[in-house]
C-alpha atoms as a PDB file:
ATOM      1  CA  UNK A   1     -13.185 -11.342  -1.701  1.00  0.00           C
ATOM      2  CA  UNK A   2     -11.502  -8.564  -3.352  1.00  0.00           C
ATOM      3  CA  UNK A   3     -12.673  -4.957  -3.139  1.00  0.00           C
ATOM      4  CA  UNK A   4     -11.490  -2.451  -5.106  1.00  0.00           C
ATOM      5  CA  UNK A   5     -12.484   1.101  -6.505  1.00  0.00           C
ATOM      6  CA  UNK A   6     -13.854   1.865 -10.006  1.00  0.00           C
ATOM      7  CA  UNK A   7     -14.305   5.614 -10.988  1.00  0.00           C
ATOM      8  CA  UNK A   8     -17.657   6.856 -13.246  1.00  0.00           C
ATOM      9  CA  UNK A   9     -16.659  10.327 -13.727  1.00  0.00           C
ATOM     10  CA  UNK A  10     -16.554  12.207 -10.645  1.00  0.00           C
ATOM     11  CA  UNK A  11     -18.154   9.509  -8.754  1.00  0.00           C
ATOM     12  CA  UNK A  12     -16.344   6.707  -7.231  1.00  0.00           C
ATOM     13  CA  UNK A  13     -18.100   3.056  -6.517  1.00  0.00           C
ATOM     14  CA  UNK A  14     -17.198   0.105  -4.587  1.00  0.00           C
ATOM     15  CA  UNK A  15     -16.647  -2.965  -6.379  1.00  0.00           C
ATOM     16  CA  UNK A  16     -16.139  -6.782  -5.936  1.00  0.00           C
ATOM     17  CA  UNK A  17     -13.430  -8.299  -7.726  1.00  0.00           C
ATOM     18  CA  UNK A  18     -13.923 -11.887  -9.528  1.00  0.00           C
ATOM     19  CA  UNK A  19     -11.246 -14.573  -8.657  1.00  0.00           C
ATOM     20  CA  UNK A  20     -10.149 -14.645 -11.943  1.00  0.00           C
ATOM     21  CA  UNK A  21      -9.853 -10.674 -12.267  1.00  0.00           C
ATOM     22  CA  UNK A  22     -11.991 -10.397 -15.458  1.00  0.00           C
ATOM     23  CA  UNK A  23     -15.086  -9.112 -13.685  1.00  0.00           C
ATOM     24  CA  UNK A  24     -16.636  -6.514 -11.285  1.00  0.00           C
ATOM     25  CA  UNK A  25     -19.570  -6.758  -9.561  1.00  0.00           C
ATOM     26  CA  UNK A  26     -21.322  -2.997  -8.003  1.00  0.00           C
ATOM     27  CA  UNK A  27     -21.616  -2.766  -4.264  1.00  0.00           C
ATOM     28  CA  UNK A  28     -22.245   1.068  -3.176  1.00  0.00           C
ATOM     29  CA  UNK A  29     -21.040   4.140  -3.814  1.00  0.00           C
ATOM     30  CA  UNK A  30     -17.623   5.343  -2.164  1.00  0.00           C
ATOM     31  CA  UNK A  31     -19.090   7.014   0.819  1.00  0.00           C
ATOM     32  CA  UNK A  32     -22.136   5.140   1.176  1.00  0.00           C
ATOM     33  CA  UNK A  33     -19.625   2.040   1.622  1.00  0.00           C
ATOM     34  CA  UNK A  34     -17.555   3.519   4.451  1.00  0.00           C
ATOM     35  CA  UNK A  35     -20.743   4.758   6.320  1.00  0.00           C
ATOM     36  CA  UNK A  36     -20.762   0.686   7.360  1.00  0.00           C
ATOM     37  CA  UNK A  37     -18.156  -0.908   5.622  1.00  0.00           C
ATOM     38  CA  UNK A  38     -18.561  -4.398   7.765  1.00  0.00           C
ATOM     39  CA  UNK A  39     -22.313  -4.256   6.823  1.00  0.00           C
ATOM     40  CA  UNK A  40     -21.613  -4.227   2.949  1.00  0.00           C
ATOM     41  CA  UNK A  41     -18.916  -6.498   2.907  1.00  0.00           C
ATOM     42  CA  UNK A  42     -21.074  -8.894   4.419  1.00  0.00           C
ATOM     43  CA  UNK A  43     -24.152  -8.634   1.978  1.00  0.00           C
ATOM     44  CA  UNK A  44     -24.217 -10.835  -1.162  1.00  0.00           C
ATOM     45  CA  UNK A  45     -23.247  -9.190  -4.153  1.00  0.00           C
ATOM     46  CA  UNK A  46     -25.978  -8.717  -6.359  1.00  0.00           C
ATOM     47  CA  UNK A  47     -25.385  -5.173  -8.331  1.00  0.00           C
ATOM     48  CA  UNK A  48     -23.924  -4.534 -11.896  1.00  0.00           C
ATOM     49  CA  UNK A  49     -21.562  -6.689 -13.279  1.00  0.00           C
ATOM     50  CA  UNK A  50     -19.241  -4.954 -15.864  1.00  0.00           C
ATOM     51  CA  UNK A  51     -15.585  -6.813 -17.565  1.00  0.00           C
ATOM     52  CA  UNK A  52     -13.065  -4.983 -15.813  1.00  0.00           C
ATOM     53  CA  UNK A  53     -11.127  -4.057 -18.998  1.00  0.00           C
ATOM     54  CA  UNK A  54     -13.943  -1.353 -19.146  1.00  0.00           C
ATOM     55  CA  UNK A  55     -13.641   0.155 -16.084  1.00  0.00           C
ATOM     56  CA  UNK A  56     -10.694   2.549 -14.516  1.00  0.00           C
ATOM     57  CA  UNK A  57      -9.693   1.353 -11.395  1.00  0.00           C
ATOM     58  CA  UNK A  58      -9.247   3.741  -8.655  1.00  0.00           C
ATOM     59  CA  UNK A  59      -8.195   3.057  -4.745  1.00  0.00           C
ATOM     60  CA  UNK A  60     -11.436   3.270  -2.946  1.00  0.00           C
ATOM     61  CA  UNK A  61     -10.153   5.113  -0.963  1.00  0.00           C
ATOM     62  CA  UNK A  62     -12.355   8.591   0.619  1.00  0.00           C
ATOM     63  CA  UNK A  63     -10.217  11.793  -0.413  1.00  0.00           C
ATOM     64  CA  UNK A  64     -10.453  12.683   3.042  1.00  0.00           C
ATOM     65  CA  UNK A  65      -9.004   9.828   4.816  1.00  0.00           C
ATOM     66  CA  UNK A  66      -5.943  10.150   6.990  1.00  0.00           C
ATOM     67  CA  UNK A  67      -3.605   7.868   5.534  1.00  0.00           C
ATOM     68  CA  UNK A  68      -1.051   7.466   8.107  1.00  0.00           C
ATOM     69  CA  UNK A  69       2.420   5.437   7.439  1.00  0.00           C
ATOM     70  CA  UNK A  70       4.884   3.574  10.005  1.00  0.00           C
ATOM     71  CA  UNK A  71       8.440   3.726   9.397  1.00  0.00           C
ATOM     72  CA  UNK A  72      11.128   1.447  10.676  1.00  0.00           C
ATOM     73  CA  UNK A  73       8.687  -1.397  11.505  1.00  0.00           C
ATOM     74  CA  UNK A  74      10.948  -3.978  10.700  1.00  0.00           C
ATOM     75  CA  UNK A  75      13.668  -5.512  12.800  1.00  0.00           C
ATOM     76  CA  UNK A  76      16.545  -5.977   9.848  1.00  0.00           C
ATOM     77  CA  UNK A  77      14.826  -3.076   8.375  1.00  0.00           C
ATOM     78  CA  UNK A  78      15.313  -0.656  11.588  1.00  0.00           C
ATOM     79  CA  UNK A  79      19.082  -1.982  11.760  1.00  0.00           C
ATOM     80  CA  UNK A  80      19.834  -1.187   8.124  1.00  0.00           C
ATOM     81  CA  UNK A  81      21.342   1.914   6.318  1.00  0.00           C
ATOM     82  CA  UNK A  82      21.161   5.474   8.565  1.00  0.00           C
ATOM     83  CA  UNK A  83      19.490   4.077  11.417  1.00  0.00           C
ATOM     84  CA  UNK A  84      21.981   1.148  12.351  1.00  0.00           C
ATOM     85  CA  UNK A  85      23.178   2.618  15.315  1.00  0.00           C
ATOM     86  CA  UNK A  86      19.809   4.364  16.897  1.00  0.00           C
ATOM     87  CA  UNK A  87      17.888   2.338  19.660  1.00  0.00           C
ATOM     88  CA  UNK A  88      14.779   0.858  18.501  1.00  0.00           C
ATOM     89  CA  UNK A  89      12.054   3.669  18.817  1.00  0.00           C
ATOM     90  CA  UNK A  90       9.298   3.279  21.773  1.00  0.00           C
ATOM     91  CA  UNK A  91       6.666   4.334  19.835  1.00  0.00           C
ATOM     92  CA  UNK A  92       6.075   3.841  16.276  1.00  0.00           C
ATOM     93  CA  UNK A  93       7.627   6.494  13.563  1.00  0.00           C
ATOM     94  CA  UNK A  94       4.587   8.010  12.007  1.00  0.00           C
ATOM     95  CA  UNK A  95       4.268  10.067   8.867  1.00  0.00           C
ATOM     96  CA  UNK A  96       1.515  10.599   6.237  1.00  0.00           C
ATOM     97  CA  UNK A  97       0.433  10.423   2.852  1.00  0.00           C
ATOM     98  CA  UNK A  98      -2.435  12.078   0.974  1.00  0.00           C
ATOM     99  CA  UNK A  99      -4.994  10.233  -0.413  1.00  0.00           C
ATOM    100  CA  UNK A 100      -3.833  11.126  -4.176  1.00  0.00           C
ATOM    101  CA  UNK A 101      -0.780  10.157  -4.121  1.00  0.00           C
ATOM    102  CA  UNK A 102      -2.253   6.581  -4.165  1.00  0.00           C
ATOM    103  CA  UNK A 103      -2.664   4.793  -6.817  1.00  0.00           C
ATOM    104  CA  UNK A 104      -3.549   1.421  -7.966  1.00  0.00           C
ATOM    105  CA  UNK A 105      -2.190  -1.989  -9.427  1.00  0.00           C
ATOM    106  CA  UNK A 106      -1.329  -1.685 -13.021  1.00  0.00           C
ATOM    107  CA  UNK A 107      -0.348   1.967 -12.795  1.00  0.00           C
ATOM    108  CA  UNK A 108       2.694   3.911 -14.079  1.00  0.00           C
ATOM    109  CA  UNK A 109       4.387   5.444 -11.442  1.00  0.00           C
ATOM    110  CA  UNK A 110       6.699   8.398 -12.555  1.00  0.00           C
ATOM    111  CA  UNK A 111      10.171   9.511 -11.428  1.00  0.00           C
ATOM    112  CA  UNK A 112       9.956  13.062 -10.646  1.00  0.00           C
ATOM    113  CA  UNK A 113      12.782  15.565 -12.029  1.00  0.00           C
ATOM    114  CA  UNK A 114      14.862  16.089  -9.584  1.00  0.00           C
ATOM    115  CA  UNK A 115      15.574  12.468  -8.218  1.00  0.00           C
ATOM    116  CA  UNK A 116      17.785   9.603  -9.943  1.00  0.00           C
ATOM    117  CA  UNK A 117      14.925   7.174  -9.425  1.00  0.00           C
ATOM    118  CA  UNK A 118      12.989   5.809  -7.133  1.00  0.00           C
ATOM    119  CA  UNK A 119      13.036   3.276  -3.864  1.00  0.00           C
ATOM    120  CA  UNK A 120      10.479   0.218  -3.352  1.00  0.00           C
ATOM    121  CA  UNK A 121       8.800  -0.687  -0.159  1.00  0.00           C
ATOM    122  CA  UNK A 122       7.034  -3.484  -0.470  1.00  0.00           C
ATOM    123  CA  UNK A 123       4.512  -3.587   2.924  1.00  0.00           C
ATOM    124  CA  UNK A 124       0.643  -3.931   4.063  1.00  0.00           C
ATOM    125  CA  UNK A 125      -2.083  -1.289   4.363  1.00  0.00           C
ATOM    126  CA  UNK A 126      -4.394  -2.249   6.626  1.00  0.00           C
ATOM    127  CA  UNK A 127      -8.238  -0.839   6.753  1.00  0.00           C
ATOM    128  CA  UNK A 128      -9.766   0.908   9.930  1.00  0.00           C
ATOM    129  CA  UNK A 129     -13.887   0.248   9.324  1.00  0.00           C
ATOM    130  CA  UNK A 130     -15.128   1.563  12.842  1.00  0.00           C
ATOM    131  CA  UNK A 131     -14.518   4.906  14.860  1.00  0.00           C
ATOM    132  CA  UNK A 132     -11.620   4.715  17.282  1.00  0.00           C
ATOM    133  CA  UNK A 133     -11.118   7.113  20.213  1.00  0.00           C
ATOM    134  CA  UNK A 134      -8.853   6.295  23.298  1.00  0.00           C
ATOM    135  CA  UNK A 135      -9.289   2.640  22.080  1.00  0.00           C
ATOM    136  CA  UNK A 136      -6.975  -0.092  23.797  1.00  0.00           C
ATOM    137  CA  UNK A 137      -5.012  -2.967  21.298  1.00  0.00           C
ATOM    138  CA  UNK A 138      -7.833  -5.385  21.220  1.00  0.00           C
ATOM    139  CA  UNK A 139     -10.537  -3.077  20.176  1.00  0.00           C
ATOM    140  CA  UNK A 140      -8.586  -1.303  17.353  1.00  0.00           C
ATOM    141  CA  UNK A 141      -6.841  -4.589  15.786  1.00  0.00           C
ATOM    142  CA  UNK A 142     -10.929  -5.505  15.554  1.00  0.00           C
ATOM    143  CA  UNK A 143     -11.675  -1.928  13.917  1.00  0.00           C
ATOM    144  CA  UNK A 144      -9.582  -3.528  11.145  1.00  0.00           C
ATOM    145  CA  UNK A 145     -12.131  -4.545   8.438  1.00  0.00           C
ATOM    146  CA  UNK A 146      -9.469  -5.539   5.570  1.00  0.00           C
ATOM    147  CA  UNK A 147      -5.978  -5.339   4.076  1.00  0.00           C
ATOM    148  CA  UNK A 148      -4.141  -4.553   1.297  1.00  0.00           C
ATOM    149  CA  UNK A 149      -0.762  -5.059  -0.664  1.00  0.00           C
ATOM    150  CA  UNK A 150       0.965  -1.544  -0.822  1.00  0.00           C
ATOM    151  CA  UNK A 151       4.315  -0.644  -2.423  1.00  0.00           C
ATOM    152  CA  UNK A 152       5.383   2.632  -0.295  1.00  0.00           C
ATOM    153  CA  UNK A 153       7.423   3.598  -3.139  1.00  0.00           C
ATOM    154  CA  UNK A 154       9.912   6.711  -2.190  1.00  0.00           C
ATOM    155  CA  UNK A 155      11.865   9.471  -3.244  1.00  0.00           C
ATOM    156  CA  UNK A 156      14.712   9.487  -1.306  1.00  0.00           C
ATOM    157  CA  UNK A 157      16.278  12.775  -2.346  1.00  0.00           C
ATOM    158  CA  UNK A 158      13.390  14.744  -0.845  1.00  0.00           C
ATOM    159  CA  UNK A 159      12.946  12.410   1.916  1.00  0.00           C
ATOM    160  CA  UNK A 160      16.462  13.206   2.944  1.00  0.00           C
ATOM    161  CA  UNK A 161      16.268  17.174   2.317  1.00  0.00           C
ATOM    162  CA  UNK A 162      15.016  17.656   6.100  1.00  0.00           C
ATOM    163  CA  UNK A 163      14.133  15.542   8.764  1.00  0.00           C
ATOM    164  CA  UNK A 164      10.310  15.276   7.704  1.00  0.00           C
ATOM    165  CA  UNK A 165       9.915  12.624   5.096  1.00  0.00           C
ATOM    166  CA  UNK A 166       6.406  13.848   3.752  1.00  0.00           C
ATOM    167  CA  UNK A 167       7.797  15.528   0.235  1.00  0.00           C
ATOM    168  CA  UNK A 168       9.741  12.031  -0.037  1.00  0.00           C
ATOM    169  CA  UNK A 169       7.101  10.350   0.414  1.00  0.00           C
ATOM    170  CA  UNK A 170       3.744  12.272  -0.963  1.00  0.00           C
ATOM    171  CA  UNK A 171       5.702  12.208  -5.233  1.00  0.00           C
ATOM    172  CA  UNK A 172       2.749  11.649  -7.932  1.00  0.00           C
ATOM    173  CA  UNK A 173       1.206   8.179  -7.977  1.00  0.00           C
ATOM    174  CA  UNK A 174       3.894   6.831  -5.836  1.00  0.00           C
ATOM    175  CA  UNK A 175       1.384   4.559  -3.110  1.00  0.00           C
ATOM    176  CA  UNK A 176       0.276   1.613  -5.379  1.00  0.00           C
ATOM    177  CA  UNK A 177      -2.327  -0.105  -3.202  1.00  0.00           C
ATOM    178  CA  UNK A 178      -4.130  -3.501  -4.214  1.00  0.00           C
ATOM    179  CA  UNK A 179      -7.179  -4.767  -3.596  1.00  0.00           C
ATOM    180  CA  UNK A 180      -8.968  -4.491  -0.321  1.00  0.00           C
ATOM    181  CA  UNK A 181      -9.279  -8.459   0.996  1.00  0.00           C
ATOM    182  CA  UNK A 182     -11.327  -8.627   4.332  1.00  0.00           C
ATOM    183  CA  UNK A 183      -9.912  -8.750   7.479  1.00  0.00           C
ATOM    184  CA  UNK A 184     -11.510 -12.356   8.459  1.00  0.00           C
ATOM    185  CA  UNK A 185      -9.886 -13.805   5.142  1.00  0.00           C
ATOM    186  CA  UNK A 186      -6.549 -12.378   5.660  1.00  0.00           C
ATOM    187  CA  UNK A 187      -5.737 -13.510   9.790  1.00  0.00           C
ATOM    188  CA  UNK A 188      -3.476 -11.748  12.403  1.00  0.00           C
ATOM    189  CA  UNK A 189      -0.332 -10.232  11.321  1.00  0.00           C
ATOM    190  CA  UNK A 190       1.279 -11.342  14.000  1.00  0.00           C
ATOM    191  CA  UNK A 191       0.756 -14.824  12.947  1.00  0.00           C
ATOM    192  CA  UNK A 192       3.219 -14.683  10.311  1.00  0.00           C
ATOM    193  CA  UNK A 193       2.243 -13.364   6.597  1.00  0.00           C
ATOM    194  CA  UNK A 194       5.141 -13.717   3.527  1.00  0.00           C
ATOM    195  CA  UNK A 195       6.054 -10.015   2.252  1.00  0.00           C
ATOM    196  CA  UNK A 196       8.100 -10.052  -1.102  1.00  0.00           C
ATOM    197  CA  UNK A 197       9.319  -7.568  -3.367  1.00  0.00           C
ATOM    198  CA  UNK A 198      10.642  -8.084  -6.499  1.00  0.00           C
ATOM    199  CA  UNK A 199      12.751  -5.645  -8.822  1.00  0.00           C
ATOM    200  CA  UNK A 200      12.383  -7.181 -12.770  1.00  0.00           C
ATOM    201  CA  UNK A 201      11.400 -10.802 -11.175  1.00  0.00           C
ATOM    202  CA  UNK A 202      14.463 -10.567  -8.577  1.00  0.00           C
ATOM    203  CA  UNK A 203      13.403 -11.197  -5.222  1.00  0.00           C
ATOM    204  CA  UNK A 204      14.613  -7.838  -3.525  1.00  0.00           C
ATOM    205  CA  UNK A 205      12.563  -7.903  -0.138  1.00  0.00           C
ATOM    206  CA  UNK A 206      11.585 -11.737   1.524  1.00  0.00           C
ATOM    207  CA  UNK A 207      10.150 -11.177   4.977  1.00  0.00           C
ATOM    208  CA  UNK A 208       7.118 -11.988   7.410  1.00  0.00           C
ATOM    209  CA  UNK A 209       5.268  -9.750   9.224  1.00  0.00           C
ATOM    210  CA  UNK A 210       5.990 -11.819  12.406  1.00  0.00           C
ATOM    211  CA  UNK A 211       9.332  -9.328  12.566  1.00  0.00           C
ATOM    212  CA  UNK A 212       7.131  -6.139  12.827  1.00  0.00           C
ATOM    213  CA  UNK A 213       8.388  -4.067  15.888  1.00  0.00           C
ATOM    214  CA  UNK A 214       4.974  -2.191  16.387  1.00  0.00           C
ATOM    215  CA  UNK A 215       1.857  -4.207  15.384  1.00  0.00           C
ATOM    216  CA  UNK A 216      -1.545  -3.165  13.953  1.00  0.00           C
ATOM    217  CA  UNK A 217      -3.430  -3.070  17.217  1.00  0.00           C
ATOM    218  CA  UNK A 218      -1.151  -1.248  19.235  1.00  0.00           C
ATOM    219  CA  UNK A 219      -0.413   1.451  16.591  1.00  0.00           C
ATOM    220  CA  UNK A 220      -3.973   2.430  16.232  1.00  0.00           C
ATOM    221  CA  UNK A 221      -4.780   2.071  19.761  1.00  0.00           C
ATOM    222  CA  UNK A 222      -1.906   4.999  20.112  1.00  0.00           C
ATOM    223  CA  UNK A 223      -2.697   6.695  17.383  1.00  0.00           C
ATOM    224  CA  UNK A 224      -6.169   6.777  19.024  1.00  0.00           C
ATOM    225  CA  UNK A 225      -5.158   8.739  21.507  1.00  0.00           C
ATOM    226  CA  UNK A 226      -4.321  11.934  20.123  1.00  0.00           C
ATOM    227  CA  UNK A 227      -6.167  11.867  16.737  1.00  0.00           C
ATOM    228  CA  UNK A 228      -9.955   9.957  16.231  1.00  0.00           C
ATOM    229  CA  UNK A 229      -9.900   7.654  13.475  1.00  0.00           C
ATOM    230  CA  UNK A 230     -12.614   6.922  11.083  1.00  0.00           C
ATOM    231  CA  UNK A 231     -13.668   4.069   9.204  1.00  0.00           C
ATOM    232  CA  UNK A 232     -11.704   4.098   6.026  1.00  0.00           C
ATOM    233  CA  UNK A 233      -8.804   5.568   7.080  1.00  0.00           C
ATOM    234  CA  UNK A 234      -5.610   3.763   6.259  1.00  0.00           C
ATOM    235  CA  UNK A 235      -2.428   2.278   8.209  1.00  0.00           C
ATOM    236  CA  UNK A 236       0.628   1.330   6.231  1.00  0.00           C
ATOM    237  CA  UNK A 237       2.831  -1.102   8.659  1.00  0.00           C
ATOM    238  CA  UNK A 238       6.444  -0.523   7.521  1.00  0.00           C
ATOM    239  CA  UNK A 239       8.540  -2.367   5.257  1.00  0.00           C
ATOM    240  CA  UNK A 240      10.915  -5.186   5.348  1.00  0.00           C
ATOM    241  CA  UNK A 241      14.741  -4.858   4.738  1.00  0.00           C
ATOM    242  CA  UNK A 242      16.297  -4.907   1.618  1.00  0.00           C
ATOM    243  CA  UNK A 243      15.364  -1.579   0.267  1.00  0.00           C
ATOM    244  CA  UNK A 244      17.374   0.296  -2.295  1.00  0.00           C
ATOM    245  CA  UNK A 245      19.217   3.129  -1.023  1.00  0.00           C
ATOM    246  CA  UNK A 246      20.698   0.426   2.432  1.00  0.00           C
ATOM    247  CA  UNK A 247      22.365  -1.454  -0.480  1.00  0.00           C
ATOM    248  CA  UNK A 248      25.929  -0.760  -1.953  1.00  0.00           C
ATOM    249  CA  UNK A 249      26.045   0.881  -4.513  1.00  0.00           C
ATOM    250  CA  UNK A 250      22.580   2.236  -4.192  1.00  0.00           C
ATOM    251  CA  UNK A 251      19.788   0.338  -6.381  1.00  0.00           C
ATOM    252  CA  UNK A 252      17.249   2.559  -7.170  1.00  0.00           C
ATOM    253  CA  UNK A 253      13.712   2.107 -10.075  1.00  0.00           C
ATOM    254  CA  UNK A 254      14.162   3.529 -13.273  1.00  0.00           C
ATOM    255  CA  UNK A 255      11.895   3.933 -16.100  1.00  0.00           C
ATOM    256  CA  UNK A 256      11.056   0.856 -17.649  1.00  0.00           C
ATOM    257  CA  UNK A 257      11.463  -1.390 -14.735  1.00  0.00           C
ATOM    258  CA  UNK A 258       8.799  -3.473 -13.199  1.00  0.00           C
ATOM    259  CA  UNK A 259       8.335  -3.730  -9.204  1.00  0.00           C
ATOM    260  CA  UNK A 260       5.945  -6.699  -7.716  1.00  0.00           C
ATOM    261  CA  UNK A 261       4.747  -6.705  -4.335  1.00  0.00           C
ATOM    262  CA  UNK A 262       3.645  -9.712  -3.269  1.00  0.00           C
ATOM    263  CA  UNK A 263       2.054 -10.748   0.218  1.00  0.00           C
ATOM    264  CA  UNK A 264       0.746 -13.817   1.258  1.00  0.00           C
ATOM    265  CA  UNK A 265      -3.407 -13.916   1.107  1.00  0.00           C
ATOM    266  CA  UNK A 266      -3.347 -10.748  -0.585  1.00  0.00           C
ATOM    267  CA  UNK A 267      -2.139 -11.222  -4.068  1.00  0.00           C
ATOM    268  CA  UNK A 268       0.549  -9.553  -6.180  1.00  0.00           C
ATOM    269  CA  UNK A 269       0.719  -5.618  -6.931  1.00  0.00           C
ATOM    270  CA  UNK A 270       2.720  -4.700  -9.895  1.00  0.00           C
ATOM    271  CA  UNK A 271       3.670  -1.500 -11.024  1.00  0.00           C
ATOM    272  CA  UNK A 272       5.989  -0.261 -14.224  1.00  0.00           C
ATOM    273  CA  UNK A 273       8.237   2.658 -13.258  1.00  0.00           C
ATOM    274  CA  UNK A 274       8.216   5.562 -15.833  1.00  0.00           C
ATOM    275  CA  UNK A 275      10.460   9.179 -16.819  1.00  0.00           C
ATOM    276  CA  UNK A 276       9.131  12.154 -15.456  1.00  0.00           C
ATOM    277  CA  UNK A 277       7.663  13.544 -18.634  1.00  0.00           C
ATOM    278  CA  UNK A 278       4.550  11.185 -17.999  1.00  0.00           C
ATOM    279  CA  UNK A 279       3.758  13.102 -14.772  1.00  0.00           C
ATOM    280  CA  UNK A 280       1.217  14.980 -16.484  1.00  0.00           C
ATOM    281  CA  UNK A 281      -0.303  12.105 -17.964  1.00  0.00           C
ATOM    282  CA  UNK A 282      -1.665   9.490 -15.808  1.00  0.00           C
ATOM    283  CA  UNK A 283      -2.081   6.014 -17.058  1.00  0.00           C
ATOM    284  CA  UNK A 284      -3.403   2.811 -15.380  1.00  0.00           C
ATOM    285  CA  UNK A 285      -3.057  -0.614 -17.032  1.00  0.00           C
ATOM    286  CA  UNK A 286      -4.695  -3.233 -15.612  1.00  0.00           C
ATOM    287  CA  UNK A 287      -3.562  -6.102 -13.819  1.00  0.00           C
ATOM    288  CA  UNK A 288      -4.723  -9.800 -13.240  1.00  0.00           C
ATOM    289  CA  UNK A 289      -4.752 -10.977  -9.505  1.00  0.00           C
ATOM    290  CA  UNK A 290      -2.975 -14.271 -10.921  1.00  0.00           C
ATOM    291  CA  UNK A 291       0.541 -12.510 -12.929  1.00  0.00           C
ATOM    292  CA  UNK A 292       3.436 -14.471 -14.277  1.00  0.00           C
ATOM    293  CA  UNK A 293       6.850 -13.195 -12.707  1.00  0.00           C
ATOM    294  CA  UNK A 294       8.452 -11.554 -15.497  1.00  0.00           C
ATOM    295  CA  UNK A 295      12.244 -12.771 -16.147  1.00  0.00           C
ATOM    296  CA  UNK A 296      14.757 -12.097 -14.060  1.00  0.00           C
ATOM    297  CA  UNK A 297      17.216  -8.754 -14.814  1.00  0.00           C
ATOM    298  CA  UNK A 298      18.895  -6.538 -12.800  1.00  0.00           C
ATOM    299  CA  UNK A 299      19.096  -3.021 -13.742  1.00  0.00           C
ATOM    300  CA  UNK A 300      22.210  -1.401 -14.146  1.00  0.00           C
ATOM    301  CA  UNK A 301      24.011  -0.200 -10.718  1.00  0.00           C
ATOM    302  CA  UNK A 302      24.339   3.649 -10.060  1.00  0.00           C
END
């Protein structure tokens, strides 16, 4: 099962995507979902069926969700670029994102003015579907109704301004998210799923999340503690190594290229990377969960 967000106006629904990505079928509407998100996903679908070339996907995501990120979650990832020499954190590295600065699958994400393009993270979201306050691992890792395939993509010039990466990571349509695929499909983490990215069908990022430092459980069950989370709020787990701006010379997106997440059970999220003029004008194309790699290219090197 896929689940994924369609938008009627000002109104949001909850959809189920078909295998084959050509068709939608109506569950409930965006906040009726997340009232009992376990309870819908478990119903048979039975509501309207439209093609999915006439409807605009949106993340169904609630606009007031805490979407809260981890940084350095990665072993290789921790020990490259900056952060080489620091000890490995205690506690996880936490920073957010608002809700609109995710987008979805097929969308044109735009390099604002002032940076020379724009980093890939290629990583998991995972799905909180049940209230958590002062929860221990083993109750929030089971608050997790679903997952998704999430390119954290960054601008490192503001992230590197101060020592708050929010403006760095918060630029216009830069959170790509894929479809929602239910927890019970997907597994444990910790098991071992494949994360790739790939930069114009070069394999940039190869890792599995059986490296993360600070696992989906334990990070909720902490963030728990200070802040209550609600059912759809979101968790991004950190990325891999092999990001841009840790390579020499710095690789970085620029308009016209294509990036590819894709992780194991959860399908393949591609995005095309566009100038800054198109800030101001938001399109989505639309992407089938089955998509040929395109050919292999590196950009030029800055």
């Amino acid at each position: 099962m896929q689940v994924v967000g369609v938008a009627y106006g000002d109104e949001v629904q909850v959809a189920n995507l078909s295998p084959d990505g050509r068709k939608l079928t109506m569950v409930a509407g965006l906040r009726e979902f997340w009232a009992d998100p376990e309870a819908w996903l478990a119903r048979p679908s039975n509501g309207q069926v439209v093609p999915t070339r006439e409807a605009r996907m949106v993340p169904p995501v609630l606009p007031d969700a805490q979407v809260l990120c981890v940084g350095l979650n990665y072993l290789e990832h921790a020990a490259e670029g900056p952060y080489r020499d620091q000890e490995l954190p205690e506690y996880p590295t936490l920073f957010a994102r608002w809700p609109r600065s995710l987008t979805v699958c097929g969308a044109e994400i735009p390099v604002p003015a002032t940076e020379d393009g724009l980093d890939w993270e290629g990583e998991i979201m995972a799905w909180v579907g049940r209230t958590l306050v002062d929860a221990d691992p083993a109750e929030a890792l089971a608050a997790v109704v679903g997952y998704s395939t999430f390119n954290d993509v960054t601008a490192r010039r503001a992230q590197k301004l101060t020592s708050q990466w929010i403006l760095g990571k918060n630029a216009d349509r830069s959170g790509p998210l894929g479809p929602m695929v239910p927890s019970g499909e997907v597994g444990d983490l910790r098991d071992g799923l494949r994360v790739r990215t790939r930069v114009n069908g070069e394999t940039v990022q190869d890792a599995s999340t059986s490296q993360m430092i600070h696992r989906v459980g334990e990070t909720l069950a902490h963030i728990s503690r200070t802040l209550t989370l609600r059912p759809g709020d979101l968790l991004a787990t950190g990325t891999p190594s092999g990001v841009g701006y840790a390579r020499t010379p710095h690789w970085l997106l620029r308009p016209g290229d294509v990036v590819e997440v894709e992780v194991e059970r959860l399908g393949v999220l591609r995005n095309t990377i566009v100038g800054g003029e198109h800030r101001r004008i938001p399109r989505s194309g639309m992407c089938s969960t089955r998509m040929p790699v395109p050919s292999a290219g590196r950009p030029p090197e800055l």
